[in-house]
PDB file of N, CA and C in Angstrom:
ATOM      1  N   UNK A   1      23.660  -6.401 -61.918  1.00  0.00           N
ATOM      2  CA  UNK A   1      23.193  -6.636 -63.259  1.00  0.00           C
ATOM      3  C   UNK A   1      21.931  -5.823 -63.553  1.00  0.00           C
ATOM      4  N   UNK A   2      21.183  -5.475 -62.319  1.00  0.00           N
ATOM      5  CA  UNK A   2      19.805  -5.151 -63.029  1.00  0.00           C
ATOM      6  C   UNK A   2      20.303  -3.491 -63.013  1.00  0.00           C
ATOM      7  N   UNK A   3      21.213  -2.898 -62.353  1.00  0.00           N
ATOM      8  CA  UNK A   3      21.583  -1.295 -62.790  1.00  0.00           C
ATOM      9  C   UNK A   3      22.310  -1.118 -64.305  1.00  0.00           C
ATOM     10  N   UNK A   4      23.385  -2.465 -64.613  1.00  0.00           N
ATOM     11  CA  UNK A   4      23.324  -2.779 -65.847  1.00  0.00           C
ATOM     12  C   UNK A   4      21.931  -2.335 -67.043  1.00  0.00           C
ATOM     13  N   UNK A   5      21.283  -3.233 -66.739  1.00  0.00           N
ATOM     14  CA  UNK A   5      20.100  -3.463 -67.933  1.00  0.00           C
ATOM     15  C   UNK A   5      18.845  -2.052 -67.741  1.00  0.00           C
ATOM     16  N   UNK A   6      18.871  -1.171 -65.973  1.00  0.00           N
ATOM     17  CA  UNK A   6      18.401  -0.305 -66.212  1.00  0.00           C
ATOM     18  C   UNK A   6      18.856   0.823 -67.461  1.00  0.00           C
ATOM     19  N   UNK A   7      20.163   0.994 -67.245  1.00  0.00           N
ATOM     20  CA  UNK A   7      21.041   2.019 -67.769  1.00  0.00           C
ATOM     21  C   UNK A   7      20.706   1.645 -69.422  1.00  0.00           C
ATOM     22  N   UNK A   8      21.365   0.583 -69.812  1.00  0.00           N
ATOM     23  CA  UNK A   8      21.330   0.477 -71.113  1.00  0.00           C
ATOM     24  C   UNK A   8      19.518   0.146 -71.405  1.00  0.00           C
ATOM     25  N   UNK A   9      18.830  -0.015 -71.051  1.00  0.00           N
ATOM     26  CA  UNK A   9      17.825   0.518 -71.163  1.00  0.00           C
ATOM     27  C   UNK A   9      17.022   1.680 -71.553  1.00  0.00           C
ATOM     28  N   UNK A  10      17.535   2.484 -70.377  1.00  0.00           N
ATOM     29  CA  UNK A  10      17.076   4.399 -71.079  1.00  0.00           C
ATOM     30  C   UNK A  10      18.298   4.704 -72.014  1.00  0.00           C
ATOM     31  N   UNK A  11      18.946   4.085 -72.338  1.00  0.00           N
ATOM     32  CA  UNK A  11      19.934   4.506 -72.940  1.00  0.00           C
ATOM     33  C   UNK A  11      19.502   4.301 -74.745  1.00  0.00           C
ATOM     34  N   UNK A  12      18.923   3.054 -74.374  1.00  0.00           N
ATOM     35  CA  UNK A  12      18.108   2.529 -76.135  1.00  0.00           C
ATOM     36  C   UNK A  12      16.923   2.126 -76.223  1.00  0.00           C
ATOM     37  N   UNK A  13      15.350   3.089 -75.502  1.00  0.00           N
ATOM     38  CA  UNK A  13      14.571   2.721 -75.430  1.00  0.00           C
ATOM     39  C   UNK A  13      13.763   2.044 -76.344  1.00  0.00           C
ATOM     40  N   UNK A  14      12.778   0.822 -76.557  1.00  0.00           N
ATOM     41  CA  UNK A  14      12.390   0.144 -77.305  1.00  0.00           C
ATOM     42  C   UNK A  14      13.207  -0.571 -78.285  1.00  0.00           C
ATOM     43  N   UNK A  15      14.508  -0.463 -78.073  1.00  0.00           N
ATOM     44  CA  UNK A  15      15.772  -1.173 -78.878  1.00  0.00           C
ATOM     45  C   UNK A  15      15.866  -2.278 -77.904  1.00  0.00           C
ATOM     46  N   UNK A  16      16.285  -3.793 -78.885  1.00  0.00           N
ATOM     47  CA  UNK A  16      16.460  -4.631 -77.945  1.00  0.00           C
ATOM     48  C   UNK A  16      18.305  -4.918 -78.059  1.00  0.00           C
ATOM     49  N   UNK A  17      18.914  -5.118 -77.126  1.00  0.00           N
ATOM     50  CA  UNK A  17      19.756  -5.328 -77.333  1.00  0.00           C
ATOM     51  C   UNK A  17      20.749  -6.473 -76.837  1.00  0.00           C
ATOM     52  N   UNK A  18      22.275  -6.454 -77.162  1.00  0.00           N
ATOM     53  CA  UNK A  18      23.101  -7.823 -76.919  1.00  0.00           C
ATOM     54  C   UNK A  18      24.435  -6.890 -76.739  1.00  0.00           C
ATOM     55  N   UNK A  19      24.711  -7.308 -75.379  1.00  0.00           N
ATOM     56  CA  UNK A  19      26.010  -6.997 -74.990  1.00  0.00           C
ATOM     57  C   UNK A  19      27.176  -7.978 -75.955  1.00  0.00           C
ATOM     58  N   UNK A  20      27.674  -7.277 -76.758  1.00  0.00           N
ATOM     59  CA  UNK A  20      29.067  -8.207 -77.854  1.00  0.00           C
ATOM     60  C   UNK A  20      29.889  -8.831 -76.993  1.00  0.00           C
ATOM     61  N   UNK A  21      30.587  -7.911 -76.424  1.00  0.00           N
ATOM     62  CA  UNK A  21      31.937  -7.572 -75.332  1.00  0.00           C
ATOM     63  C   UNK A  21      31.949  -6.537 -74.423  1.00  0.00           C
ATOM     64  N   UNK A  22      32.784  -6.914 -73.640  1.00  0.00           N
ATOM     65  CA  UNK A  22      33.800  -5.969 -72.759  1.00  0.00           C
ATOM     66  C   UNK A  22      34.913  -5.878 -72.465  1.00  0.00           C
ATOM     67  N   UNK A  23      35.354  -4.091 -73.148  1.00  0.00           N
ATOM     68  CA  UNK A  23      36.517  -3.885 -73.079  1.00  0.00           C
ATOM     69  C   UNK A  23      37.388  -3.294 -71.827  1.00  0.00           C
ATOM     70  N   UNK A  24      38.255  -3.933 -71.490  1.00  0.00           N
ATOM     71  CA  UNK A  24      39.164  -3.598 -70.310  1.00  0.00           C
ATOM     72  C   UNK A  24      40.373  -3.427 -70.444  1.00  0.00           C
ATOM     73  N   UNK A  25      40.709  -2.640 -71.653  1.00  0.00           N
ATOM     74  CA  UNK A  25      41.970  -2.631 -72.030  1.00  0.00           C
ATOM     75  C   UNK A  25      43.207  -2.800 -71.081  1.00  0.00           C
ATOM     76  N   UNK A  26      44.557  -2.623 -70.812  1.00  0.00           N
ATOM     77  CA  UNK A  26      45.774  -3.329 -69.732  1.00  0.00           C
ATOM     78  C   UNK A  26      45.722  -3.162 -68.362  1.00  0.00           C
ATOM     79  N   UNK A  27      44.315  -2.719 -67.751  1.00  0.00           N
ATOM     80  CA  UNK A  27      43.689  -3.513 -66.797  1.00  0.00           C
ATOM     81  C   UNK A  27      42.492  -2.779 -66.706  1.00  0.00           C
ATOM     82  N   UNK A  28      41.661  -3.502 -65.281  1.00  0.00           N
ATOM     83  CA  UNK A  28      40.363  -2.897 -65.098  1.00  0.00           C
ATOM     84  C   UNK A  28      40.541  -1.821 -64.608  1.00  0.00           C
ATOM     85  N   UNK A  29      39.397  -0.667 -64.898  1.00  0.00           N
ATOM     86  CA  UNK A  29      39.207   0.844 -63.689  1.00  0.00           C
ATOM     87  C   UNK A  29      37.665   0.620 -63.100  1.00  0.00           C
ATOM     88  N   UNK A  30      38.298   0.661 -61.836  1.00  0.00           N
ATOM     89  CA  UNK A  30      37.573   0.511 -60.544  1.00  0.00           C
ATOM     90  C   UNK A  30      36.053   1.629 -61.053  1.00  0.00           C
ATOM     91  N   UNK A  31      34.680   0.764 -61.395  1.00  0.00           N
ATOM     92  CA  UNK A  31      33.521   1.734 -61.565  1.00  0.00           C
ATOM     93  C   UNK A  31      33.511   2.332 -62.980  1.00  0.00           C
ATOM     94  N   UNK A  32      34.378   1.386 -64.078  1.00  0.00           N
ATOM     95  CA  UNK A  32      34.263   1.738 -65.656  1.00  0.00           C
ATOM     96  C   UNK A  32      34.020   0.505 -65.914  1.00  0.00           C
ATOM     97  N   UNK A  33      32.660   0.628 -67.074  1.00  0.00           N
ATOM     98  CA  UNK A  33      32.550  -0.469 -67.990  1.00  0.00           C
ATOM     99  C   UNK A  33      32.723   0.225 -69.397  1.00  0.00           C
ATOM    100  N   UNK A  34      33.040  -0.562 -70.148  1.00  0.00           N
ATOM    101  CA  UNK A  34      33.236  -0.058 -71.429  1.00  0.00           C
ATOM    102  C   UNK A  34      32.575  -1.732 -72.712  1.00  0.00           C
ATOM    103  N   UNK A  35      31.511  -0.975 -73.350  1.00  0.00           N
ATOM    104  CA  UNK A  35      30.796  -2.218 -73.412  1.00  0.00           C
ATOM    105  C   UNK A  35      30.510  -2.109 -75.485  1.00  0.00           C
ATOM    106  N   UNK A  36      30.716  -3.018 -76.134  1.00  0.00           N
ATOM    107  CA  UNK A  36      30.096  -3.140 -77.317  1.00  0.00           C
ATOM    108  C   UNK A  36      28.890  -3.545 -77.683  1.00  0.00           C
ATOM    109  N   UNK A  37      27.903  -2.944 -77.841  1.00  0.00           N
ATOM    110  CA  UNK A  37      26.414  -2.930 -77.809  1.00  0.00           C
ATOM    111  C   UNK A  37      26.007  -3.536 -79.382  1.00  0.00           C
ATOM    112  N   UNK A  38      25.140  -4.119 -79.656  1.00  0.00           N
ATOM    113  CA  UNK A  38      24.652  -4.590 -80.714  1.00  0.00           C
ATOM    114  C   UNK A  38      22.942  -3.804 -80.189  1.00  0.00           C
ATOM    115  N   UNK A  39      22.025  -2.880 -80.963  1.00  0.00           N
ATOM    116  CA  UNK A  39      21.198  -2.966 -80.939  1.00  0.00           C
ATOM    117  C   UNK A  39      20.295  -2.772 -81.659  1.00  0.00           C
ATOM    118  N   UNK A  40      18.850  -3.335 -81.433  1.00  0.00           N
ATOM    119  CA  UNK A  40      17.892  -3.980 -82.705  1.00  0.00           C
ATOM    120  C   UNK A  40      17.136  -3.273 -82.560  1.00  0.00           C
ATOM    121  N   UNK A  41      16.675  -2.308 -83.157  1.00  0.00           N
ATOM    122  CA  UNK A  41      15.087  -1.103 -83.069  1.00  0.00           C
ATOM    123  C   UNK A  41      14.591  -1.251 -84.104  1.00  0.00           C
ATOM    124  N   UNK A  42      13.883  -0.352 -84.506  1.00  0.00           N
ATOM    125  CA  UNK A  42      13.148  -0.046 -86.022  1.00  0.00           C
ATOM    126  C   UNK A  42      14.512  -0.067 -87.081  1.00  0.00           C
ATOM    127  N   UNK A  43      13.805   0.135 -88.247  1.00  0.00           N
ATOM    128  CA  UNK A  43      14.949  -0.308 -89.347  1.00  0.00           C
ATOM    129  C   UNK A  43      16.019   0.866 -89.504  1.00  0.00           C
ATOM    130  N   UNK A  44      14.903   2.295 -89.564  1.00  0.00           N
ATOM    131  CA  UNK A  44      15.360   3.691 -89.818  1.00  0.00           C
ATOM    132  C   UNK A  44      16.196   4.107 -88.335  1.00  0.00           C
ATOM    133  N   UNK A  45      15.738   3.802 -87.272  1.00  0.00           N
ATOM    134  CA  UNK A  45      16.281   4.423 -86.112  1.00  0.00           C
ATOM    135  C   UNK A  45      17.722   4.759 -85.659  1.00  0.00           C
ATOM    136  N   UNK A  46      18.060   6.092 -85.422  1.00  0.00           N
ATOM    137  CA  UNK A  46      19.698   5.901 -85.230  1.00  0.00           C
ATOM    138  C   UNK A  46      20.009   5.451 -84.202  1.00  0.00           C
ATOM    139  N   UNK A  47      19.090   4.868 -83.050  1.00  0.00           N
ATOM    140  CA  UNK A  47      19.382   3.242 -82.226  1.00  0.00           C
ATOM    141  C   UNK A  47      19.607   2.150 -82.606  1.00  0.00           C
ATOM    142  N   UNK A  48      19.604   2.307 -83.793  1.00  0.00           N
ATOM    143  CA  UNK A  48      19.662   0.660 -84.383  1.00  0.00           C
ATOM    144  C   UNK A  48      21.270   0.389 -84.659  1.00  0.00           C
ATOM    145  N   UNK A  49      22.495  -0.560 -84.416  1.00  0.00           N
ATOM    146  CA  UNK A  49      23.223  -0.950 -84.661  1.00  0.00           C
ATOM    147  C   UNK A  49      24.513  -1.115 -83.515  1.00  0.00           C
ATOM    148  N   UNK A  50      25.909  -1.040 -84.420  1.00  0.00           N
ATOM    149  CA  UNK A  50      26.741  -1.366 -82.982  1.00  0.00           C
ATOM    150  C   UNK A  50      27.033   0.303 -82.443  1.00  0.00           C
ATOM    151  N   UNK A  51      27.407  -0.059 -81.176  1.00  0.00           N
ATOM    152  CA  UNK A  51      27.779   1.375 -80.419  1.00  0.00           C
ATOM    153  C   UNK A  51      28.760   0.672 -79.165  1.00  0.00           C
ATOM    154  N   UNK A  52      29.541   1.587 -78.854  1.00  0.00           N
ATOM    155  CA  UNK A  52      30.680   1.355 -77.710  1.00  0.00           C
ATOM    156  C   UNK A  52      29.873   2.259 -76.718  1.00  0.00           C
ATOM    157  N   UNK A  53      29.325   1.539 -75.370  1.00  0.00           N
ATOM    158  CA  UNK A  53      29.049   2.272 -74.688  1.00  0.00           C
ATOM    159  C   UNK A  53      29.526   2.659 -73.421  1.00  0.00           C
ATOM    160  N   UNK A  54      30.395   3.475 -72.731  1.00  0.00           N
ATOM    161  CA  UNK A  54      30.537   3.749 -71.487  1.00  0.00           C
ATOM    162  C   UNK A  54      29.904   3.435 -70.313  1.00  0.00           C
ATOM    163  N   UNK A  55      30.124   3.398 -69.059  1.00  0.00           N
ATOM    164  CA  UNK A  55      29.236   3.121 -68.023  1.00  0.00           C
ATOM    165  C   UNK A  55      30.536   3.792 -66.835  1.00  0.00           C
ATOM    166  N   UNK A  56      30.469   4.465 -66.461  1.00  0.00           N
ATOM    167  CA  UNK A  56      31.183   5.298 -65.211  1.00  0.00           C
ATOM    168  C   UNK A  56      30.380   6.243 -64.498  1.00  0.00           C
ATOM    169  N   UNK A  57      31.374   7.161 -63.723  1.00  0.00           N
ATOM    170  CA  UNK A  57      31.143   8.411 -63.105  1.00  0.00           C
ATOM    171  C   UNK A  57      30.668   9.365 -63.874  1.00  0.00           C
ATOM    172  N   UNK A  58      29.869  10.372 -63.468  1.00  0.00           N
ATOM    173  CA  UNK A  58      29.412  11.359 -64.288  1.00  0.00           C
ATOM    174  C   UNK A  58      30.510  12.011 -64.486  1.00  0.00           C
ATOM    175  N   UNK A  59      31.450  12.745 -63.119  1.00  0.00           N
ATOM    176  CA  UNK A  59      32.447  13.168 -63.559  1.00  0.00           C
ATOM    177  C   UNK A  59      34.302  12.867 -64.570  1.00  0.00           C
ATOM    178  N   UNK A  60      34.061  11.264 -64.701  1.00  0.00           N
ATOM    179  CA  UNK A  60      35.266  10.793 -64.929  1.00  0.00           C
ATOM    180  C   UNK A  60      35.008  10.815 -66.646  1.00  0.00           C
ATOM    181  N   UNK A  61      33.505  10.542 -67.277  1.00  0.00           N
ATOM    182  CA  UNK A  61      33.017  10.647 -68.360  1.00  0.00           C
ATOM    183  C   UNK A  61      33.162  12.060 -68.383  1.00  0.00           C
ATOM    184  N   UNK A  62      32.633  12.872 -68.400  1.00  0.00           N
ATOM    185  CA  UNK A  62      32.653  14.171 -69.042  1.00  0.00           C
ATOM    186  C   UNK A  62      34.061  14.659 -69.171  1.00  0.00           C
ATOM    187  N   UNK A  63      35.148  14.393 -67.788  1.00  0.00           N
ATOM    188  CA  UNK A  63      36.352  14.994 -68.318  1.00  0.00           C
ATOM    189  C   UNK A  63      37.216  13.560 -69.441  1.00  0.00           C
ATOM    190  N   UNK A  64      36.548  12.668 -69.546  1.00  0.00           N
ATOM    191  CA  UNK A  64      37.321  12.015 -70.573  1.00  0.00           C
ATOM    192  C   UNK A  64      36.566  12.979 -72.220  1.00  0.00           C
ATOM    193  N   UNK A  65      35.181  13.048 -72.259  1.00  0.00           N
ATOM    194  CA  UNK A  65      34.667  13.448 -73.226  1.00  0.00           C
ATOM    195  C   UNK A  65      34.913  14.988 -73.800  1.00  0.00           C
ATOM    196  N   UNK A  66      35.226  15.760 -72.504  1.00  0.00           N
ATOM    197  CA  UNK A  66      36.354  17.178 -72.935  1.00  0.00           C
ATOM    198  C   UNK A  66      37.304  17.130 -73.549  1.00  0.00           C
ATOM    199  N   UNK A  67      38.252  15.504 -73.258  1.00  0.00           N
ATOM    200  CA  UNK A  67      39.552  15.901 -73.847  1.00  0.00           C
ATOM    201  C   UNK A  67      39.067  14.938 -75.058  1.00  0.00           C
ATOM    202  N   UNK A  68      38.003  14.299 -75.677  1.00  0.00           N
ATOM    203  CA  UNK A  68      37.585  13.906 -76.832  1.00  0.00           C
ATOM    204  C   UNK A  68      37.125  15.270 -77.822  1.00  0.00           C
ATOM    205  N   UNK A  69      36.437  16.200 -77.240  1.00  0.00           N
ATOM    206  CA  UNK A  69      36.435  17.323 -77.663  1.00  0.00           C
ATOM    207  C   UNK A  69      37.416  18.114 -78.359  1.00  0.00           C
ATOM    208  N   UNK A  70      38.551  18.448 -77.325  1.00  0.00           N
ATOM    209  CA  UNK A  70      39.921  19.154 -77.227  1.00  0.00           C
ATOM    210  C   UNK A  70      40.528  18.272 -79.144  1.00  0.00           C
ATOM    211  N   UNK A  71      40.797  17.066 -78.730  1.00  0.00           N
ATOM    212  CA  UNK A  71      41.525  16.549 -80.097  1.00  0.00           C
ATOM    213  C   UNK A  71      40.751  16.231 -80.957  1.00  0.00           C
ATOM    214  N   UNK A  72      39.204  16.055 -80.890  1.00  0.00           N
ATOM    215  CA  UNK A  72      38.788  15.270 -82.429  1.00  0.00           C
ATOM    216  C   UNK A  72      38.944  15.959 -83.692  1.00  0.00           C
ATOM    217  N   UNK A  73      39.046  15.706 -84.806  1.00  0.00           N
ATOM    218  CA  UNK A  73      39.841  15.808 -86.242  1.00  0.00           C
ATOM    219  C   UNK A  73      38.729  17.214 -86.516  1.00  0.00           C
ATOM    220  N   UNK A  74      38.729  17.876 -87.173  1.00  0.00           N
ATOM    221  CA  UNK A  74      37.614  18.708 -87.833  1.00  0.00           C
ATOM    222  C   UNK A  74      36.734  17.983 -88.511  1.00  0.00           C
ATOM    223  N   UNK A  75      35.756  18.232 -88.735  1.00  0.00           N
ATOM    224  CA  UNK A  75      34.848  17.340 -89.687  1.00  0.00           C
ATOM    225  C   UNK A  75      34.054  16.581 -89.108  1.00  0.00           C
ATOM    226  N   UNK A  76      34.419  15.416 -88.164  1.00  0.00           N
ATOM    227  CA  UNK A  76      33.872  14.443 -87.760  1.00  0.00           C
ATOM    228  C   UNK A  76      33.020  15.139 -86.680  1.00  0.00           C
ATOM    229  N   UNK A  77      31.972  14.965 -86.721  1.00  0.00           N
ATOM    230  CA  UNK A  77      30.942  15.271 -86.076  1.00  0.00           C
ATOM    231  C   UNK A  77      29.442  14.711 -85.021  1.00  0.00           C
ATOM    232  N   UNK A  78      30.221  13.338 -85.662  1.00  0.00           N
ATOM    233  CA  UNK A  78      29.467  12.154 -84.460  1.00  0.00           C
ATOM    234  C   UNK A  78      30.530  11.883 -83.761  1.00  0.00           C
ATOM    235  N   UNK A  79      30.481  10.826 -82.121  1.00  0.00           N
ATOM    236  CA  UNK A  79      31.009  10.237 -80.950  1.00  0.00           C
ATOM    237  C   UNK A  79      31.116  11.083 -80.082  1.00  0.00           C
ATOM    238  N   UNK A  80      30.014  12.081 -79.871  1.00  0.00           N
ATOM    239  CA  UNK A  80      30.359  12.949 -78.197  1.00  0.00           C
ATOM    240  C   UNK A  80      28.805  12.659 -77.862  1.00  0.00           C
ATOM    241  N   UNK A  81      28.018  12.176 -77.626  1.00  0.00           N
ATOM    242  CA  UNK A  81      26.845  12.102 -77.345  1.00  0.00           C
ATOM    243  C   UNK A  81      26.865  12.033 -75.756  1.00  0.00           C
ATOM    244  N   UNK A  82      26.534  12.860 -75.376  1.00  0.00           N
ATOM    245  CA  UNK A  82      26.299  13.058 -73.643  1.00  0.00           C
ATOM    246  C   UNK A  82      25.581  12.462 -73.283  1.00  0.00           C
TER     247      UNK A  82
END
Protein backbone atom coordinates (compact mmCIF):
# COMPACT_ATOMS: atom_id res chain seq x y z
CA UNK A 1 0.00 0.00 0.00
CA UNK A 2 2.56 2.54 0.86
CA UNK A 3 4.30 1.99 -2.98
CA UNK A 4 0.62 2.53 -3.85
CA UNK A 5 0.26 6.05 -2.19
CA UNK A 6 4.08 6.76 -3.06
CA UNK A 7 3.32 6.51 -6.82
CA UNK A 8 0.06 8.24 -6.92
CA UNK A 9 1.60 10.72 -4.99
CA UNK A 10 4.37 12.06 -7.48
CA UNK A 11 1.96 11.36 -9.78
CA UNK A 12 -0.54 14.37 -8.31
CA UNK A 13 1.61 16.39 -6.22
CA UNK A 14 -0.24 18.61 -3.66
CA UNK A 15 -3.57 17.04 -5.09
CA UNK A 16 -5.39 15.15 -2.55
CA UNK A 17 -6.87 12.28 -3.68
CA UNK A 18 -9.62 9.11 -3.55
CA UNK A 19 -9.13 5.95 -5.18
CA UNK A 20 -13.10 5.50 -6.93
CA UNK A 21 -12.33 1.92 -8.20
CA UNK A 22 -10.49 -0.77 -9.62
CA UNK A 23 -10.62 -1.98 -12.84
CA UNK A 24 -9.81 -5.65 -13.64
CA UNK A 25 -11.58 -6.21 -16.52
CA UNK A 26 -12.19 -10.59 -17.38
CA UNK A 27 -9.46 -11.18 -15.10
CA UNK A 28 -6.50 -9.88 -13.13
CA UNK A 29 -2.77 -9.20 -14.84
CA UNK A 30 -0.20 -10.28 -12.63
CA UNK A 31 1.68 -6.48 -11.61
CA UNK A 32 -1.32 -4.21 -13.38
CA UNK A 33 -3.44 -1.92 -11.51
CA UNK A 34 -5.74 0.04 -13.34
CA UNK A 35 -7.29 2.61 -10.98
CA UNK A 36 -10.09 5.55 -11.17
CA UNK A 37 -8.66 8.50 -9.41
CA UNK A 38 -10.80 11.34 -8.12
CA UNK A 39 -8.42 14.26 -7.47
CA UNK A 40 -8.73 17.54 -5.42
CA UNK A 41 -5.96 20.39 -6.13
CA UNK A 42 -6.39 23.98 -6.81
CA UNK A 43 -9.52 24.94 -8.73
CA UNK A 44 -7.55 25.86 -12.14
CA UNK A 45 -5.09 22.86 -11.99
CA UNK A 46 -5.12 20.21 -14.75
CA UNK A 47 -4.64 17.79 -11.57
CA UNK A 48 -7.76 18.49 -10.48
CA UNK A 49 -10.51 15.83 -11.37
CA UNK A 50 -11.22 12.15 -12.48
CA UNK A 51 -8.33 10.29 -14.30
CA UNK A 52 -7.85 6.41 -15.03
CA UNK A 53 -4.59 5.70 -13.81
CA UNK A 54 -2.25 2.81 -14.72
CA UNK A 55 0.21 1.21 -12.37
CA UNK A 56 2.52 -1.57 -14.19
CA UNK A 57 5.82 -2.29 -15.83
CA UNK A 58 7.63 0.38 -17.47
CA UNK A 59 7.87 -1.82 -20.31
CA UNK A 60 4.27 -3.38 -20.56
CA UNK A 61 2.93 0.49 -20.31
CA UNK A 62 4.81 1.99 -22.99
CA UNK A 63 4.16 -0.89 -25.47
CA UNK A 64 0.42 -0.70 -24.50
CA UNK A 65 0.74 3.28 -24.96
CA UNK A 66 2.48 2.74 -28.64
CA UNK A 67 -0.32 0.85 -29.78
CA UNK A 68 -2.62 3.81 -28.14
CA UNK A 69 -0.56 5.94 -30.35
CA UNK A 70 -0.69 3.62 -33.56
CA UNK A 71 -4.88 3.88 -33.44
CA UNK A 72 -5.98 7.09 -31.70
CA UNK A 73 -8.60 9.07 -33.95
CA UNK A 74 -6.88 12.35 -35.41
CA UNK A 75 -7.71 15.24 -33.43
CA UNK A 76 -7.79 13.96 -30.05
CA UNK A 77 -4.89 15.04 -28.47
CA UNK A 78 -5.09 14.27 -24.74
CA UNK A 79 -4.66 10.38 -23.01
CA UNK A 80 -0.91 9.56 -23.79
CA UNK A 81 0.68 11.24 -20.88
CA UNK A 82 3.93 9.31 -20.08
Amino acid sequence: MDRLNDILAGTFPGASLVVKDQALGYRRKQDLFILLVEAFGDDDSDLSGPFVVKIGSKERLEKERQGWDRCRPPGLKHGSKA
